[in-house]
Structure formats: C-alpha cells, structure tokens
Protein backbone atom coordinates (compact mmCIF):
# COMPACT_ATOMS: atom_id res chain seq x y z
CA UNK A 1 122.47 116.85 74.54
CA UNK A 2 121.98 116.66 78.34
CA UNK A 3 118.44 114.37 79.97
CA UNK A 4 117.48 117.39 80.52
CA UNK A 5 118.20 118.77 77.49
CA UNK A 6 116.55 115.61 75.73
CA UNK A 7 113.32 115.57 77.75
CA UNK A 8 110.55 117.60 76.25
CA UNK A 9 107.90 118.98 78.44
CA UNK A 10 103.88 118.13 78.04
CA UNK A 11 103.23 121.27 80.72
CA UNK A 12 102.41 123.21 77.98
CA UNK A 13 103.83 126.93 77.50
CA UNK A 14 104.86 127.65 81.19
CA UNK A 15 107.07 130.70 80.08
CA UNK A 16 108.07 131.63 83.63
CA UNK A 17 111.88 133.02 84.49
CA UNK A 18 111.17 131.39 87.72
CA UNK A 19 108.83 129.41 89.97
CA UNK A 20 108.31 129.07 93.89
CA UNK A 21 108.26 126.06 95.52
CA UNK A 22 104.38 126.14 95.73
CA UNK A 23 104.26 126.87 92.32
CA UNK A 24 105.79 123.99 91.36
CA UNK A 25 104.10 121.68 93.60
CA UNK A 26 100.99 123.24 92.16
CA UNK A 27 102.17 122.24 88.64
CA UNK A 28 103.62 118.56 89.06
CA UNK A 29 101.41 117.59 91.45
CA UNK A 30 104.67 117.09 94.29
CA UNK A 31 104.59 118.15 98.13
CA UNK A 32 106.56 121.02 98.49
CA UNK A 33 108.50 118.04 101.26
CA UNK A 34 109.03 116.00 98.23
CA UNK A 35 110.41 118.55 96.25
CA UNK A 36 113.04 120.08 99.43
CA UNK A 37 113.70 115.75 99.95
CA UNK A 38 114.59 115.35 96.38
CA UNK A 39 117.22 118.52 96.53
CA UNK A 40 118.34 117.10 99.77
CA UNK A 41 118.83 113.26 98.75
CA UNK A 42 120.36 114.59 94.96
CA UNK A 43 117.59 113.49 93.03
CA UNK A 44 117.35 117.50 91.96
CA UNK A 45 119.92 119.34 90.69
CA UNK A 46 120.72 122.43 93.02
CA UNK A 47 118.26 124.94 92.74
CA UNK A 48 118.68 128.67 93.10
CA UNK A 49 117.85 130.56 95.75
CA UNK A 50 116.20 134.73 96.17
CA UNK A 51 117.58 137.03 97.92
CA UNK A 52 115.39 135.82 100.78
CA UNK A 53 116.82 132.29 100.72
CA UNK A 54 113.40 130.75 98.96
CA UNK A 55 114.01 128.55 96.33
CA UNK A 56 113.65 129.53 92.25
CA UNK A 57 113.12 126.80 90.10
CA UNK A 58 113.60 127.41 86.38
CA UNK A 59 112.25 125.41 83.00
CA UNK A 60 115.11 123.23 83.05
CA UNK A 61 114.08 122.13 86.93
CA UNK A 62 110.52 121.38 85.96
CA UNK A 63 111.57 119.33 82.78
CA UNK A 64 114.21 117.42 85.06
CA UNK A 65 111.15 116.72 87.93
CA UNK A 66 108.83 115.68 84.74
CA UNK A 67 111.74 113.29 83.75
CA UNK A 68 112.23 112.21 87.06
CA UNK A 69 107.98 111.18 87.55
CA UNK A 70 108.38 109.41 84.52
CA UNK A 71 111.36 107.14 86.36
CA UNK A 72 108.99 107.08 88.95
CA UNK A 73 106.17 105.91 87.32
CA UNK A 74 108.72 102.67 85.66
CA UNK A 75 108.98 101.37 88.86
CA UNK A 76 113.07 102.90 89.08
CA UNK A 77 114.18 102.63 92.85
CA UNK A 78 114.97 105.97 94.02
CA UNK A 79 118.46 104.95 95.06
CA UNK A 80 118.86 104.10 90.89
CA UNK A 81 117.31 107.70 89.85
CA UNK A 82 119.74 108.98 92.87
CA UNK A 83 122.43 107.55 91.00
CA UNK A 84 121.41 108.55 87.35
CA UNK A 85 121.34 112.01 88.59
CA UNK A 86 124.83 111.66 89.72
CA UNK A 87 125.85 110.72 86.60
CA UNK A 88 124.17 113.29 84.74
CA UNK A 89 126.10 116.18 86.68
CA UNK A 90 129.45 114.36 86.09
CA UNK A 91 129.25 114.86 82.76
CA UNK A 92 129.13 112.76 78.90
CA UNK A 93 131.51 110.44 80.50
CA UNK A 94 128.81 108.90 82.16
CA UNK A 95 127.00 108.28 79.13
CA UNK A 96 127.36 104.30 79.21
CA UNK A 97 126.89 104.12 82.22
CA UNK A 98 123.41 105.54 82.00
CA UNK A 99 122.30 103.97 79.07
CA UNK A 100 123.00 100.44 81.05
CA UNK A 101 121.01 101.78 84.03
CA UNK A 102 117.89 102.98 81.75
CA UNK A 103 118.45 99.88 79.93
CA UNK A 104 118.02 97.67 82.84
CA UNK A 105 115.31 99.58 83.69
CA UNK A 106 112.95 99.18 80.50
CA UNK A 107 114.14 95.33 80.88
CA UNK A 108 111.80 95.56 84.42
CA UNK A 109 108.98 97.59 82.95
CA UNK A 110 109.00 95.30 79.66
CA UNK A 111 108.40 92.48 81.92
CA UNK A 112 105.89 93.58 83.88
CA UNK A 113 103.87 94.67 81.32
CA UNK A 114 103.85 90.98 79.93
CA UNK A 115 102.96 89.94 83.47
CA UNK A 116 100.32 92.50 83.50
CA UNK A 117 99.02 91.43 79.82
CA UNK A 118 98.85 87.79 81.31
CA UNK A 119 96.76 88.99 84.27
CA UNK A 120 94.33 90.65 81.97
CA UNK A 121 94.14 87.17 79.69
CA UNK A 122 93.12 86.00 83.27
CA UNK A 123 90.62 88.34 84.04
CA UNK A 124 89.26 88.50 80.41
CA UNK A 125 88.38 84.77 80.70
CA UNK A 126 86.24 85.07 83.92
CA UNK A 127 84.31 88.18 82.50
CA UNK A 128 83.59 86.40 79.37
CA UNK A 129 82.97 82.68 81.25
CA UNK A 130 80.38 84.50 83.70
CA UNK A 131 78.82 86.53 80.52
CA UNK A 132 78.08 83.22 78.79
CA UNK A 133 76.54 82.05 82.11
CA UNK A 134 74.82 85.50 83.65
CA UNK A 135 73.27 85.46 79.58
CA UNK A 136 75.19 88.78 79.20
CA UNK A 137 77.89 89.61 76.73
CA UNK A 138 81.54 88.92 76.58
CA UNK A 139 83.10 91.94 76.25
C-alpha cells in the first residue's frame, strides 16, 4: 500500500471526480501559489490537466496534500518531504529508505514535545506561585 494509499482523509465525503485549483485551496486551506510551488518543486505528484490546460486534482491529490500538512505541521524541512516524495514515485524499493526518513523525523517531534512539556512545568509554576500570592487559585 502506497502513502497515499495509507493516508486516510478527515475531509469528510468530498466525492468529486475532480477539483480546480481554487477548489482545493478552498478545502486545505493552501494558496493556489503554494499548491502550483509544490507541483513545481516535486512536493506534488503531477497533476492532470483540462482540455484548457487548468489543473484537475483528484482524491488521491487531496489525501497526498493532507499527508503532506501533516509533515508540515512535524516540523519536516521541505527539502526532506521533497525527498520522501521522490521516493514514493520510485517505487516499494524505497521503502527503507522512507521509514528511516519518517523515523528521524518523529525522533525531532518526540523531542520537542518533551521540550515543550518542560516549558509548560515552567510556566505552570509561575501561574500557581503568583496564585498563592495574588490569593487566587492554582490552576
């Protein structure tokens, strides 16, 4: 089973053949310049065209741009999710290889979570020293 394949979508029932560009902007909340920049750098998959040269996006593109904000949102430098698409079009090959980068990834979000959860011990302890203090509440 292909990322794409793998990566179930939380859109909801869609149930489009195709989708403009606007139309997708409209549903993942992209520019329609991030969207042509991510075809252009490889971060998409090529996308079809119309008889009038605008660009059709299907399911599969949407789940692979919802897969793609989720890389985002770890932190993943673009270069890296450049590079996983890569290996996703070369084929199961590169299936190593992409565990070890998604691997290394979740390594970098695991540990800044911690250094978040430290940073909320932090701030935790000043709310509830100036409660004690103010005559308020720790929370």
């Amino acid at each position: 089973m292909s990322v794409i394949e793998s990566v179930e979508s939380t859109t909801g029932s869609r149930r489009k053949d195709r989708y403009t560009i606007s139309e997708v902007a409209a549903l993942t909340g992209l520019t329609a310049h991030t969207l042509r920049w991510y075809e252009r750098i490889g971060l998409m998959p090529h996308v079809d065209r119309s008889h009038t040269g605008q660009r059709r996006f299907t399911e599969r593109d949407l789940d692979w741009l919802e897969f793609v904000g989720k890389l985002r949102l770890t932190g993943m430098p673009v270069a890296d999710m450049v590079r996983y698409a890569e290996l996703v079009r070369e084929g199961a090959h590169t299936h190593a290889e992409r565990r070890a980068l998604l691997e290394a990834t979740r390594r970098d979000v695991r540990s800044r979570i911690a250094e978040l959860q430290s940073t909320l011990a932090v701030l935790d302890l000043k709310i509830d020293h100036y409660g004690t203090i103010c005559g308020g509440t720790s929370s």
